[in-house]
C-alpha atoms as a PDB file:
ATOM      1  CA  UNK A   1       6.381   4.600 -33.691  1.00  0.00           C
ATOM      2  CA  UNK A   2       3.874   6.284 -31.430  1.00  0.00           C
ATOM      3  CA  UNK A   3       3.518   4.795 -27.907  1.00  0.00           C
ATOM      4  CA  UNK A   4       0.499   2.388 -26.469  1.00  0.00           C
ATOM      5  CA  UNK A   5      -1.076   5.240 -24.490  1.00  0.00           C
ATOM      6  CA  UNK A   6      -1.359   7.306 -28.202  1.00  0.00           C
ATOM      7  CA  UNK A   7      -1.802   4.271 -29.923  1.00  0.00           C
ATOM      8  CA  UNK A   8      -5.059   3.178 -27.896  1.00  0.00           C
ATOM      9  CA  UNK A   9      -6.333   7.541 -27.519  1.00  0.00           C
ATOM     10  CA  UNK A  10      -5.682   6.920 -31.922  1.00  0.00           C
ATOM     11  CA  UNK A  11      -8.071   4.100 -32.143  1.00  0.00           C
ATOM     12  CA  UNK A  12     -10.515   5.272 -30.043  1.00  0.00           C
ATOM     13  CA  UNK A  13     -10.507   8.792 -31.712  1.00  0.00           C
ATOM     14  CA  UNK A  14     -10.649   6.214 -35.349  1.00  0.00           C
ATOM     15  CA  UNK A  15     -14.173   5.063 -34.187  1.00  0.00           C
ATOM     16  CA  UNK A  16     -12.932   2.071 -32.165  1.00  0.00           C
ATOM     17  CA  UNK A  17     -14.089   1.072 -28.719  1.00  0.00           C
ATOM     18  CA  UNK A  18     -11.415   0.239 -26.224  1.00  0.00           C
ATOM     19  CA  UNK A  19     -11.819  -2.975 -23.779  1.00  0.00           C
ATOM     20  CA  UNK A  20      -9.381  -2.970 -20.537  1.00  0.00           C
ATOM     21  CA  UNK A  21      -9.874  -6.272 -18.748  1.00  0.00           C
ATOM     22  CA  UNK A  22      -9.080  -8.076 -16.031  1.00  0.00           C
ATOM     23  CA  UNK A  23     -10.061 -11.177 -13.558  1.00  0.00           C
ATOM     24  CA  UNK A  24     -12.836  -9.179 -11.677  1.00  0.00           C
ATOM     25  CA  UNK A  25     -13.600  -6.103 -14.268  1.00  0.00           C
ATOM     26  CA  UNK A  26     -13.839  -5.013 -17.904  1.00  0.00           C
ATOM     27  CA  UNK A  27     -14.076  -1.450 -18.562  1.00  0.00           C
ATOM     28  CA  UNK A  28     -15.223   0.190 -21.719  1.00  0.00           C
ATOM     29  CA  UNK A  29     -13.936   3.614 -23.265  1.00  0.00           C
ATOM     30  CA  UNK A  30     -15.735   5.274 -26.508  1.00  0.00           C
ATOM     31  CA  UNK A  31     -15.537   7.676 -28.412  1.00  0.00           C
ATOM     32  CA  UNK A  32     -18.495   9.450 -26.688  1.00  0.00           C
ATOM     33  CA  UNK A  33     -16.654   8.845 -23.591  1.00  0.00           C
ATOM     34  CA  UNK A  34     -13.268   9.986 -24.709  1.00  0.00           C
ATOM     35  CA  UNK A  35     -14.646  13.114 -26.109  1.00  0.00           C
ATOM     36  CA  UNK A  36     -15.948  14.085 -22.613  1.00  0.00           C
ATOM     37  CA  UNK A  37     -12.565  13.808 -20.725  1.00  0.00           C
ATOM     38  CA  UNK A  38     -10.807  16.032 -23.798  1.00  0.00           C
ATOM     39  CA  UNK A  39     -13.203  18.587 -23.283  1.00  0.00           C
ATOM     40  CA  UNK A  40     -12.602  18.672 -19.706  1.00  0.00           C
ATOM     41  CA  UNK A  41      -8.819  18.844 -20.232  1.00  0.00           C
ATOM     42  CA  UNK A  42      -8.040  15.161 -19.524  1.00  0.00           C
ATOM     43  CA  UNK A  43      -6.184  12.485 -21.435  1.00  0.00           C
ATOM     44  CA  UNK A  44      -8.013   8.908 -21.361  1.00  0.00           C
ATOM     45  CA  UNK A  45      -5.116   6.909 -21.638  1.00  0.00           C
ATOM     46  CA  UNK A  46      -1.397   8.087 -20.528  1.00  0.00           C
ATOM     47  CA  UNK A  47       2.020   7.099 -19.536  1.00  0.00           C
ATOM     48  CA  UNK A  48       3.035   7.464 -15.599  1.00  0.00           C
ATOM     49  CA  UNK A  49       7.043   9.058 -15.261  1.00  0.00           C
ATOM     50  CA  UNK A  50       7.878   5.562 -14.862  1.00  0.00           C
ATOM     51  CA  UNK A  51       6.749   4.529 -18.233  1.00  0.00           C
ATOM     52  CA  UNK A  52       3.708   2.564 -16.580  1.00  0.00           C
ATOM     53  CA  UNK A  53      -0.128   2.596 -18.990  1.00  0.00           C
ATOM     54  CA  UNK A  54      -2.936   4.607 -16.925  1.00  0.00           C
ATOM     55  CA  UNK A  55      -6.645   4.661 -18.141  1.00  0.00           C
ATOM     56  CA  UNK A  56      -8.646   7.795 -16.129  1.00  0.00           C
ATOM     57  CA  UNK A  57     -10.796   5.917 -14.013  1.00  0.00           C
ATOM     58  CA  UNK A  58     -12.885   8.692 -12.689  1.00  0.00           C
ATOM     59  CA  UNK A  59     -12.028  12.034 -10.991  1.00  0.00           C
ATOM     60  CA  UNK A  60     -12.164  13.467  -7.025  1.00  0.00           C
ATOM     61  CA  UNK A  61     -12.604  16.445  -5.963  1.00  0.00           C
ATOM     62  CA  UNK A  62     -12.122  17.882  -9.730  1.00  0.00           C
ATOM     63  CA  UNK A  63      -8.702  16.257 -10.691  1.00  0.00           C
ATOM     64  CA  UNK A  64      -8.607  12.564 -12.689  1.00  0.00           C
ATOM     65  CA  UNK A  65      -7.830   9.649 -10.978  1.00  0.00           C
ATOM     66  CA  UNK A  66      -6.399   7.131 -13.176  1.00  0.00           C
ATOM     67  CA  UNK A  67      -5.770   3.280 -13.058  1.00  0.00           C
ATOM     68  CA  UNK A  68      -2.524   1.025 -13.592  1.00  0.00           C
ATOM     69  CA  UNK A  69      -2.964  -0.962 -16.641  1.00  0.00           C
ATOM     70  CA  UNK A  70      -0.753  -4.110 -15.428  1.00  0.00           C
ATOM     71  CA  UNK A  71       0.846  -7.032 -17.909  1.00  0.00           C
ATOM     72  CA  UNK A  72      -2.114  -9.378 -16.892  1.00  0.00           C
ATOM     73  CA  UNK A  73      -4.501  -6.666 -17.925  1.00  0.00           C
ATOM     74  CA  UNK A  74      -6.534  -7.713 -21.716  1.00  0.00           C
ATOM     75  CA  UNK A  75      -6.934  -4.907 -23.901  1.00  0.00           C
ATOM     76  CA  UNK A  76      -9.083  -5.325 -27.236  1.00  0.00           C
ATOM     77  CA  UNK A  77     -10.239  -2.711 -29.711  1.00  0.00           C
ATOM     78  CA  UNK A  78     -13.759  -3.243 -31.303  1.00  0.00           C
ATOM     79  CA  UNK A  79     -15.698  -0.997 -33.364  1.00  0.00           C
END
């Protein structure tokens, strides 16, 4: 069974958008969105070496920065 990070990068690629929320913030990832960071060379959604979920949440000087995605975080799938 494939992992959440290729789970969520699946349904996303499927046509689905992706909803990460949480108290203060909801953040949206699409398709068109997705398709940007592949082309740059850049997973949307991975795994950290200690199994924790990151989203990219933006880049600095040319490298990603990415995001926890805590237990108290929401994630939905929507087309």
């Amino acid at each position: 069974m494939p992992d959440l990070a290729e789970r969520l990068n699946a349904a996303i690629d499927d046509g689905f958008t992706v909803q990460v929320s949480t108290y203060l913030r909801a953040d949206r990832v699409t398709p068109k969105s997705r398709n940007a960071w592949r082309a740059a060379g850049h997973e949307t959604f991975k795994h950290a070496a200690d199994g924790t979920l990151l989203m990219i949440a933006g880049q600095s000087k040319g490298k990603p920065r990415y995001a926890a995605i805590l237990s108290t975080c929401k994630i939905e799938a929507f087309r």
